[in-house]
N, C-alpha and C. Protein backbone atom coordinates (compact mmCIF):
# COMPACT_ATOMS: atom_id res chain seq x y z
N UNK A 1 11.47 -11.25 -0.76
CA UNK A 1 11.38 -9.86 -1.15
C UNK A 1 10.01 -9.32 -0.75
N UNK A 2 10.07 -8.05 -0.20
CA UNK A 2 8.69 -7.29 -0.11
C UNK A 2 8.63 -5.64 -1.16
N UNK A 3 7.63 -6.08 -1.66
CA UNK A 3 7.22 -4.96 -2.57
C UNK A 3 6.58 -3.90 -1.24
N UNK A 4 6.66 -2.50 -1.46
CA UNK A 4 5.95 -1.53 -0.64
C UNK A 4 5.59 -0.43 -1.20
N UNK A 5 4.39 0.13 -1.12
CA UNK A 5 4.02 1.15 -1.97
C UNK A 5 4.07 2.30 -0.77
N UNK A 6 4.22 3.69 -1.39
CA UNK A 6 4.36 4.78 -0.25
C UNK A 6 5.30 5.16 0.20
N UNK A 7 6.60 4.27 -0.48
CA UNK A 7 8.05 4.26 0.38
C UNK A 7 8.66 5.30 0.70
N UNK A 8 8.04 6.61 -0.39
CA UNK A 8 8.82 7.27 -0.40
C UNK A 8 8.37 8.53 0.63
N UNK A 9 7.36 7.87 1.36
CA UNK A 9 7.00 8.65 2.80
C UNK A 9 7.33 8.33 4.28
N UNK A 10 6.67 8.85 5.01
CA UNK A 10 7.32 8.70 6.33
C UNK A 10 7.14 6.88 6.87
N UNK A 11 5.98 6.74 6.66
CA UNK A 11 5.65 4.86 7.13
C UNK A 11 6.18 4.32 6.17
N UNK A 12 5.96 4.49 4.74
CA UNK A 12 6.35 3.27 4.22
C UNK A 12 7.99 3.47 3.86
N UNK A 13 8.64 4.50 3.85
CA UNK A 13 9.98 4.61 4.04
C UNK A 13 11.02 4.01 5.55
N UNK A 14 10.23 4.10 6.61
CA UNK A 14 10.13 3.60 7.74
C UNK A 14 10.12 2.07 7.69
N UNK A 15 8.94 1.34 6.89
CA UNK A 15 8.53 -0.22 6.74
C UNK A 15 9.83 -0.72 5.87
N UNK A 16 10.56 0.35 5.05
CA UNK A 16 11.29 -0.05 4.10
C UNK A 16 12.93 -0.18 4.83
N UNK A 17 13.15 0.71 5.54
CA UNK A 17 14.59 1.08 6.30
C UNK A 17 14.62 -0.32 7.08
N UNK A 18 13.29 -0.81 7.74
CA UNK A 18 13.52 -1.79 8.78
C UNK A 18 13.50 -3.25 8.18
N UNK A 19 12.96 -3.36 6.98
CA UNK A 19 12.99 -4.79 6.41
C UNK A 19 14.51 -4.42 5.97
N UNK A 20 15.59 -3.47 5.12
CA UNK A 20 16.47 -3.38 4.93
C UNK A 20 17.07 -3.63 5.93
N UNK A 21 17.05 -3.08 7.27
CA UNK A 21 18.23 -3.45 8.60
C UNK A 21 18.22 -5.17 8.68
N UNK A 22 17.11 -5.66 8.31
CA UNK A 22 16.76 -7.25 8.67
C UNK A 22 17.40 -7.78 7.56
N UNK A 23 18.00 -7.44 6.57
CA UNK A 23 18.78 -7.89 5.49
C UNK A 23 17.33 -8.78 4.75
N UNK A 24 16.35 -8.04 4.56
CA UNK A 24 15.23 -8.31 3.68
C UNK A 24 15.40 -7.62 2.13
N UNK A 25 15.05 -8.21 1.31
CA UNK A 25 15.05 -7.63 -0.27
C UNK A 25 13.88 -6.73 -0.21
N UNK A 26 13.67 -5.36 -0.71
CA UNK A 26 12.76 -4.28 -1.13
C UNK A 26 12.48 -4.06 -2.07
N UNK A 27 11.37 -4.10 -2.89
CA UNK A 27 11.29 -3.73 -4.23
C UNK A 27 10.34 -2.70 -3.43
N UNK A 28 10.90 -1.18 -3.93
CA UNK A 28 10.23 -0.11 -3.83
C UNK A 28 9.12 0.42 -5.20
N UNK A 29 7.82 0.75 -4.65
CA UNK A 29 7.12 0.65 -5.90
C UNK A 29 6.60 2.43 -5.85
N UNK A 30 6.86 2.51 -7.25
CA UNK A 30 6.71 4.44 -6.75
C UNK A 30 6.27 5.16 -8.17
N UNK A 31 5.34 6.19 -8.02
CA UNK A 31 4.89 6.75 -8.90
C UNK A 31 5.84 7.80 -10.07
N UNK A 32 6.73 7.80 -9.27
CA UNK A 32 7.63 8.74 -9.72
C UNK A 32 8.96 8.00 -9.62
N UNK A 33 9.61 7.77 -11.02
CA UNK A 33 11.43 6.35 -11.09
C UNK A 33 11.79 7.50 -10.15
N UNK A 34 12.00 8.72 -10.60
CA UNK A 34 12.95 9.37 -9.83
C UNK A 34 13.20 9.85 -8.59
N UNK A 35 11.71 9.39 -7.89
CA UNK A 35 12.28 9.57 -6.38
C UNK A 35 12.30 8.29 -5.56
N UNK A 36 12.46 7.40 -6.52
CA UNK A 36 13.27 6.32 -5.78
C UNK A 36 14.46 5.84 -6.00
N UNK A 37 15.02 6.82 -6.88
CA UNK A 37 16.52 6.50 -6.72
C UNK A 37 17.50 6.77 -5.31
N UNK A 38 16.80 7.01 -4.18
CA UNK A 38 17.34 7.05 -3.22
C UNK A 38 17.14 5.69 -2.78
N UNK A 39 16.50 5.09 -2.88
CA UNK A 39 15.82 3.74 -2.37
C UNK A 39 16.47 2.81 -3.36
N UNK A 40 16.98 3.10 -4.75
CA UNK A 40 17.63 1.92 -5.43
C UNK A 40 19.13 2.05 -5.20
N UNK A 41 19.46 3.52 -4.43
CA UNK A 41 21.35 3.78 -4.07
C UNK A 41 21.17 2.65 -2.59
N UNK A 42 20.44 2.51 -2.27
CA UNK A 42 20.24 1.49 -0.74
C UNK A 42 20.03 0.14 -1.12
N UNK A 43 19.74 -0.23 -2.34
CA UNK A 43 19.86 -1.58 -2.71
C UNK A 43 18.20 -2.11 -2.67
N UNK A 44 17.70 -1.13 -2.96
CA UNK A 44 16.03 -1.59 -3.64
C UNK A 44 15.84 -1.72 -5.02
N UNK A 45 15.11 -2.72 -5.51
CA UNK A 45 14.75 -2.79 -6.88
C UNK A 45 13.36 -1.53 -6.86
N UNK A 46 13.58 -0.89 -7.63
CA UNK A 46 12.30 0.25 -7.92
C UNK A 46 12.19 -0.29 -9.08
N UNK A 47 10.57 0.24 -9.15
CA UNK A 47 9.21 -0.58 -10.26
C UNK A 47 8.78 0.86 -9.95
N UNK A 48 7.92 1.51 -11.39
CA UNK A 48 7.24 2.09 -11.62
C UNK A 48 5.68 2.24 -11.84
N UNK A 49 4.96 2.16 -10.30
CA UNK A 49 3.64 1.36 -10.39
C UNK A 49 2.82 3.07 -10.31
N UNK A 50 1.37 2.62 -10.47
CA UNK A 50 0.49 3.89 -9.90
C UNK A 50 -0.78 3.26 -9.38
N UNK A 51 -1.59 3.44 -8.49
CA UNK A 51 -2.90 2.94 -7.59
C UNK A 51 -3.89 2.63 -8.56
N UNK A 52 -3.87 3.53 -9.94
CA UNK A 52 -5.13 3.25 -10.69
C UNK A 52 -4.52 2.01 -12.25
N UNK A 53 -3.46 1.59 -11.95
CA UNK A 53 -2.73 0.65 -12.68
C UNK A 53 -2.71 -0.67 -12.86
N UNK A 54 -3.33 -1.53 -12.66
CA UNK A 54 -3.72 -2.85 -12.60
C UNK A 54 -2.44 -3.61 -12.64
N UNK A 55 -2.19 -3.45 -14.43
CA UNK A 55 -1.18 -4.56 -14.84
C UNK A 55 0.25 -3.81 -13.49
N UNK A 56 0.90 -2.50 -14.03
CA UNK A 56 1.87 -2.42 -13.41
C UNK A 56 1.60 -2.71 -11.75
N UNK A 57 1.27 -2.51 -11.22
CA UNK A 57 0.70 -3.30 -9.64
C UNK A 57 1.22 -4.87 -9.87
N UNK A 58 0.58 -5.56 -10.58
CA UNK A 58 0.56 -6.86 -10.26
C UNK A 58 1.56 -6.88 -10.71
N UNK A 59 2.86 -6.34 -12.21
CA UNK A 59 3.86 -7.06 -12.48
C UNK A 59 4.68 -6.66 -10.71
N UNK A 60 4.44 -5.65 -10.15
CA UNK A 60 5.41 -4.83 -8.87
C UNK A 60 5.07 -6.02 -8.02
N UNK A 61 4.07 -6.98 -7.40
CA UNK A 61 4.18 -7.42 -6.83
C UNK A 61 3.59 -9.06 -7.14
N UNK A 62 4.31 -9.28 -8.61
CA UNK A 62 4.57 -10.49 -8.66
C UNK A 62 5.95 -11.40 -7.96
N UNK A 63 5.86 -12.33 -7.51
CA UNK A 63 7.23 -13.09 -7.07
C UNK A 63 7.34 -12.39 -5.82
N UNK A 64 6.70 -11.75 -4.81
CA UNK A 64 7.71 -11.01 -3.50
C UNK A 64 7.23 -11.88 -2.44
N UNK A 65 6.99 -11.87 -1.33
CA UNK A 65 6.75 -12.69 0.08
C UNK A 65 5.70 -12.32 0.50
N UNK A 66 5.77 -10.42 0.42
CA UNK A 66 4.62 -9.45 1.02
C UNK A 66 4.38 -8.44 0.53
N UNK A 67 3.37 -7.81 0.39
CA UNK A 67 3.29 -5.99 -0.01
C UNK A 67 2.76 -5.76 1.27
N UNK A 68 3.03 -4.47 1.54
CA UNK A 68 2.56 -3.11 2.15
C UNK A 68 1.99 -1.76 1.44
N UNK A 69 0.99 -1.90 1.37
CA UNK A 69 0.30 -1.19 1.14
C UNK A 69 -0.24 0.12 1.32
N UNK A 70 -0.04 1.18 1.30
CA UNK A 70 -0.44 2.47 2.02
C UNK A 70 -0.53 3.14 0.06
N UNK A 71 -1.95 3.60 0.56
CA UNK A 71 -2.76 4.68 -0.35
C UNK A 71 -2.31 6.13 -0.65
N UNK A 72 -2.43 6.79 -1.51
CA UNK A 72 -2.17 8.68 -1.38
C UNK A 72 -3.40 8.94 -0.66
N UNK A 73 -3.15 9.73 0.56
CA UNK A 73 -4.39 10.11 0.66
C UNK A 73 -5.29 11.28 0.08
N UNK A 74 -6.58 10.90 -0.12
CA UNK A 74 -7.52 11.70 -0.63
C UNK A 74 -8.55 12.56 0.07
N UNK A 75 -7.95 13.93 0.81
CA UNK A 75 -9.10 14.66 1.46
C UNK A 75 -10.26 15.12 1.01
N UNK A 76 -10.40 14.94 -0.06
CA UNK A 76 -12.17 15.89 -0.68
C UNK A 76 -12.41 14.38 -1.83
N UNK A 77 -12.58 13.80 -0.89
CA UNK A 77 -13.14 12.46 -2.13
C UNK A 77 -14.23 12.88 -2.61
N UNK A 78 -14.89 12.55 -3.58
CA UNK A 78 -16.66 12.67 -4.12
C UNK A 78 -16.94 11.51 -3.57
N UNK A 79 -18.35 12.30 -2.94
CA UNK A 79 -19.25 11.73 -2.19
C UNK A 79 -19.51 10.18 -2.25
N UNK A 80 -19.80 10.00 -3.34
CA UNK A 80 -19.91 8.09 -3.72
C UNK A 80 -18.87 7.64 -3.56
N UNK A 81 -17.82 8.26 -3.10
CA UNK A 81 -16.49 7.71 -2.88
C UNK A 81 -15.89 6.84 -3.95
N UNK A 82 -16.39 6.96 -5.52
CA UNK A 82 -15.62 6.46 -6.60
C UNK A 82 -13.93 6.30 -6.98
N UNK A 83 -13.48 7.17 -6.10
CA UNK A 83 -11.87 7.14 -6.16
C UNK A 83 -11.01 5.81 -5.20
N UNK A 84 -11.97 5.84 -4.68
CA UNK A 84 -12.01 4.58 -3.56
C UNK A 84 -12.61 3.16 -4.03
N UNK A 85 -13.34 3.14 -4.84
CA UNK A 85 -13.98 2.49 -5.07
C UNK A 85 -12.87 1.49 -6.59
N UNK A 86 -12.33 2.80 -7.27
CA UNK A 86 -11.62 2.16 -8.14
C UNK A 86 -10.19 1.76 -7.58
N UNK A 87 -9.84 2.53 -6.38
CA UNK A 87 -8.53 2.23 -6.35
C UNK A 87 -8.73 0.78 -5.48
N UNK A 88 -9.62 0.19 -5.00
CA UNK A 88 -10.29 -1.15 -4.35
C UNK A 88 -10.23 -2.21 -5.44
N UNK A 89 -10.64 -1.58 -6.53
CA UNK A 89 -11.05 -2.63 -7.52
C UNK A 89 -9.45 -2.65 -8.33
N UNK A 90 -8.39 -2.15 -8.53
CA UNK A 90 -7.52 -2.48 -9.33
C UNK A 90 -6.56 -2.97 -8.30
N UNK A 91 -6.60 -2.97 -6.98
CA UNK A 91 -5.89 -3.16 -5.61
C UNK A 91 -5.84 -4.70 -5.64
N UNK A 92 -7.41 -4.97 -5.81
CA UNK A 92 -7.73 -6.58 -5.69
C UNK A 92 -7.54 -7.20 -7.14
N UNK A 93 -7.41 -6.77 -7.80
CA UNK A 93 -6.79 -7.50 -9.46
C UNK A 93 -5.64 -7.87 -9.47
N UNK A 94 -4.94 -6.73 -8.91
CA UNK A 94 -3.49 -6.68 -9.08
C UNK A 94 -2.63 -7.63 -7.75
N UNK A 95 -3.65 -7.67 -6.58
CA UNK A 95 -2.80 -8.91 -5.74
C UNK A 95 -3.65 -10.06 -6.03
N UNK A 96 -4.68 -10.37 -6.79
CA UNK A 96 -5.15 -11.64 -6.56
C UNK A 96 -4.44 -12.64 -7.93
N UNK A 97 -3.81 -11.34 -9.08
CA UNK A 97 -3.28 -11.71 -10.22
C UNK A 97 -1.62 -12.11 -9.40
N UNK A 98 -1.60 -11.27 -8.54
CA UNK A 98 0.27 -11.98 -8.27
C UNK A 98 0.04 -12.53 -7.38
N UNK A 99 -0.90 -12.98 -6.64
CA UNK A 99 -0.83 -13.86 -5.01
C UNK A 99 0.13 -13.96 -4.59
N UNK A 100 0.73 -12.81 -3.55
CA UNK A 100 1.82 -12.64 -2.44
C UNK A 100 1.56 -13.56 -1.80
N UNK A 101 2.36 -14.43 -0.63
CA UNK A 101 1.68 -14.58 0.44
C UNK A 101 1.49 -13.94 1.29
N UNK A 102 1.54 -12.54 1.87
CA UNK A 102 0.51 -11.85 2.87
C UNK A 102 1.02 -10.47 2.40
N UNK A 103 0.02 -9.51 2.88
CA UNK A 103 -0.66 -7.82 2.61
C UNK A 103 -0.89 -7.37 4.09
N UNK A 104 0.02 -6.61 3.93
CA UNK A 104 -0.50 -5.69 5.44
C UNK A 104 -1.03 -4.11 4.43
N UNK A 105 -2.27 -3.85 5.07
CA UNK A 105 -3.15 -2.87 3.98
C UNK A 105 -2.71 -1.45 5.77
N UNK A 106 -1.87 -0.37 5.12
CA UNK A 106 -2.52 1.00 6.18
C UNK A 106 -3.67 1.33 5.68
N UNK A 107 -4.67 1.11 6.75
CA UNK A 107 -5.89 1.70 7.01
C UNK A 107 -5.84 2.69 8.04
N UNK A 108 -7.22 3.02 8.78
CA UNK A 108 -6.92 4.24 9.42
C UNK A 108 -7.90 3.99 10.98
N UNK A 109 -7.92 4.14 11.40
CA UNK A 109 -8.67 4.56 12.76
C UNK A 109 -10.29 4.91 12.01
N UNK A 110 -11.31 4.04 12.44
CA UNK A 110 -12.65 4.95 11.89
C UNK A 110 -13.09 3.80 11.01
N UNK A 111 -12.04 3.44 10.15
CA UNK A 111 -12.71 2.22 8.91
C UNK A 111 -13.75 1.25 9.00
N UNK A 112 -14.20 1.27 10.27
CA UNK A 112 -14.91 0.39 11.08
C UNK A 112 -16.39 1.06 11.20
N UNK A 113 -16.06 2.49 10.95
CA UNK A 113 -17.35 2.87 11.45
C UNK A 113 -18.94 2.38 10.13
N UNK A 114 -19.76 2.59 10.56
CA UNK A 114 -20.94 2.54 9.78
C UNK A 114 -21.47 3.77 9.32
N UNK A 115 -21.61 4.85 9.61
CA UNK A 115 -21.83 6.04 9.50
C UNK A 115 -20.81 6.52 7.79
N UNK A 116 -21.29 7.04 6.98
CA UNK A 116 -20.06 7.41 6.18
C UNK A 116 -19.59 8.99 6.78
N UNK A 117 -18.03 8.72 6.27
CA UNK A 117 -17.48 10.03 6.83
C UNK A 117 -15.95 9.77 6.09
N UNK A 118 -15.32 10.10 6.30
CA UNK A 118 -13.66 9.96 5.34
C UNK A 118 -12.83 9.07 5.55
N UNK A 119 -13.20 8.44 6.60
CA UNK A 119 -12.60 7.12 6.46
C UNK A 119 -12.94 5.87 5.56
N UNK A 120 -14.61 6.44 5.21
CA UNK A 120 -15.05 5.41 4.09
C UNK A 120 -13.99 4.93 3.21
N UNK A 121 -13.42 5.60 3.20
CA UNK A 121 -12.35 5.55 1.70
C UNK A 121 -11.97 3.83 2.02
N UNK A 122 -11.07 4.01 3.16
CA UNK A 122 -10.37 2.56 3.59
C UNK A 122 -11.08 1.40 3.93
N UNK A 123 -12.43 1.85 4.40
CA UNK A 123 -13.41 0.78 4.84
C UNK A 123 -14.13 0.19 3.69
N UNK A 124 -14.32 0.98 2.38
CA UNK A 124 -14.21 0.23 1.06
C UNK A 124 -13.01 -0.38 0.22
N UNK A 125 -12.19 -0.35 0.48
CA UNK A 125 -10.70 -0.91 0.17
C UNK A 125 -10.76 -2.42 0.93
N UNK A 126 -10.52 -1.90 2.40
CA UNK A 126 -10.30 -3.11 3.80
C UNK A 126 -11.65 -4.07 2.88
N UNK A 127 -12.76 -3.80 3.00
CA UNK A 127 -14.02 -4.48 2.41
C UNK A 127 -13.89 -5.25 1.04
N UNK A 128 -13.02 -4.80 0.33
CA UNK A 128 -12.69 -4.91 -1.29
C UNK A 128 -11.75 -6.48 -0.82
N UNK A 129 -10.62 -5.76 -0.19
CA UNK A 129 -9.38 -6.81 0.04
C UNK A 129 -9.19 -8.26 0.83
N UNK A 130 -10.29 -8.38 1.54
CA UNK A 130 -10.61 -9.17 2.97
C UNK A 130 -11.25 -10.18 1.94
N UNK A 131 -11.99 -10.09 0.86
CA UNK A 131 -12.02 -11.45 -0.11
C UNK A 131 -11.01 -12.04 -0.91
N UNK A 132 -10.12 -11.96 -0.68
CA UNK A 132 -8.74 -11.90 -1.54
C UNK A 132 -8.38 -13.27 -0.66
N UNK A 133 -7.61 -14.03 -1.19
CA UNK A 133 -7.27 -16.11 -0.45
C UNK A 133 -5.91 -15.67 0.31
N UNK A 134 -5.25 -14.75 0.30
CA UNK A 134 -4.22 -14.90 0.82
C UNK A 134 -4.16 -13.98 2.29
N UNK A 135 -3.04 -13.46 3.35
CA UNK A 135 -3.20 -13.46 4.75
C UNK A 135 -3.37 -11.84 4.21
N UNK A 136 -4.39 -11.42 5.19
CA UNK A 136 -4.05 -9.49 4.82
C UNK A 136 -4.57 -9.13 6.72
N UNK A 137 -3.16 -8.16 6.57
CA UNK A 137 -3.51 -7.38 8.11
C UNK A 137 -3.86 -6.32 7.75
N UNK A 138 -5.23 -5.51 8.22
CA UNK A 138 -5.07 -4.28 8.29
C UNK A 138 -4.59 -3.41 9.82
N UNK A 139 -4.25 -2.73 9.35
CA UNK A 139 -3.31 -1.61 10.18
C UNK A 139 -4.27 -0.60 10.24
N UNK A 140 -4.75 -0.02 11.96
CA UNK A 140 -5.80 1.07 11.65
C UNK A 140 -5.12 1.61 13.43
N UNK A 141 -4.09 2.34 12.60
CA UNK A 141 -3.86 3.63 13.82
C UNK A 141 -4.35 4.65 13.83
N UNK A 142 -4.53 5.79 15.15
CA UNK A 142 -5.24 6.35 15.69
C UNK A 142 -4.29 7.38 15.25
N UNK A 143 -2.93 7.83 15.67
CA UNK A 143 -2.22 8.71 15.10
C UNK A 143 -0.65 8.51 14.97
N UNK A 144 0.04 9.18 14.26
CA UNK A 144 1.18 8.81 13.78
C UNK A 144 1.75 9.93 14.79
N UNK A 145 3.07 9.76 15.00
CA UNK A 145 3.93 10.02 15.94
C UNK A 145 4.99 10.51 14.73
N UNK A 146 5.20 12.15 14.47
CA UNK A 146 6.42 12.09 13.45
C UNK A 146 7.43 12.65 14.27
N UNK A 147 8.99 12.75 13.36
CA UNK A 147 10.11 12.81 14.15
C UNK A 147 9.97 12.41 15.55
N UNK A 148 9.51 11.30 16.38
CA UNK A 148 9.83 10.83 17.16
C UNK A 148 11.55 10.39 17.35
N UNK A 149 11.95 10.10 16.95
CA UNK A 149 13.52 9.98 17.12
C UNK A 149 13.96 10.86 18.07
């Protein structure tokens, strides 16, 4: 089973359709039960998690194979980037309390840089998560391609 947070957007609804075609188990993890009842009529277990949630995080991705990870994004963070900073710190509680075996984290294009600028956000997360014992990919695309179909 893979837990995925975000599902109910374009990537992680996307990450979710294609582990489903592979006849993979989904536990969709979502801030809101009710907009994943589209995702539990498709044969996902939905969990009611939120980013600043510790326990519910870790019960969402206790027992699964993998999470996927993707953040809300935050355009006007404060400056010290504290929103980042906490959603890093309950990120790494909550997978080091369920140890998946592997995390693919969406990051972004930039996370790399040294300079702060708005990608900080992920480059303190990626930084947070990369001490964690188990496999984590980060994912840092340049731009998303929508309705491509």
């Amino acid at each position: 089973m893979f837990a995925i947070t975000g599902i109910t957007g374009q990537v992680g609804g996307e990450v979710a359709r294609s582990l489903l075609a592979a006849h993979q188990s989904v536990r969709a993890v979502v801030r809101d039960v009710g907009k994943g009842k589209a995702w539990a009529e498709q044969g996902c277990h939905v969990v009611n998690a939120d980013m600043n949630d510790a326990a519910a995080l870790t019960d969402a991705f206790k027992g699964v194979d993998g999470v996927f990870v993707l953040v809300p994004p935050n355009f006007d963070p404060s400056p010290d980037f504290r929103e980042a900073q906490s959603v890093a710190t309950t990120l790494t509680s909550a997978l080091d309390a369920a140890r998946p075996d592997k995390v693919v984290y969406l990051s972004t294009i930039g996370a790399q840089a040294t300079r702060s600028n708005l990608s900080t956000q992920h480059t303190i997360i990626e930084q947070a998560l990369r001490k964690l014992p188990m496999r984590i990919t980060f994912l840092r695309p340049g731009w998303f391609m929508e309705n491509s179909r």
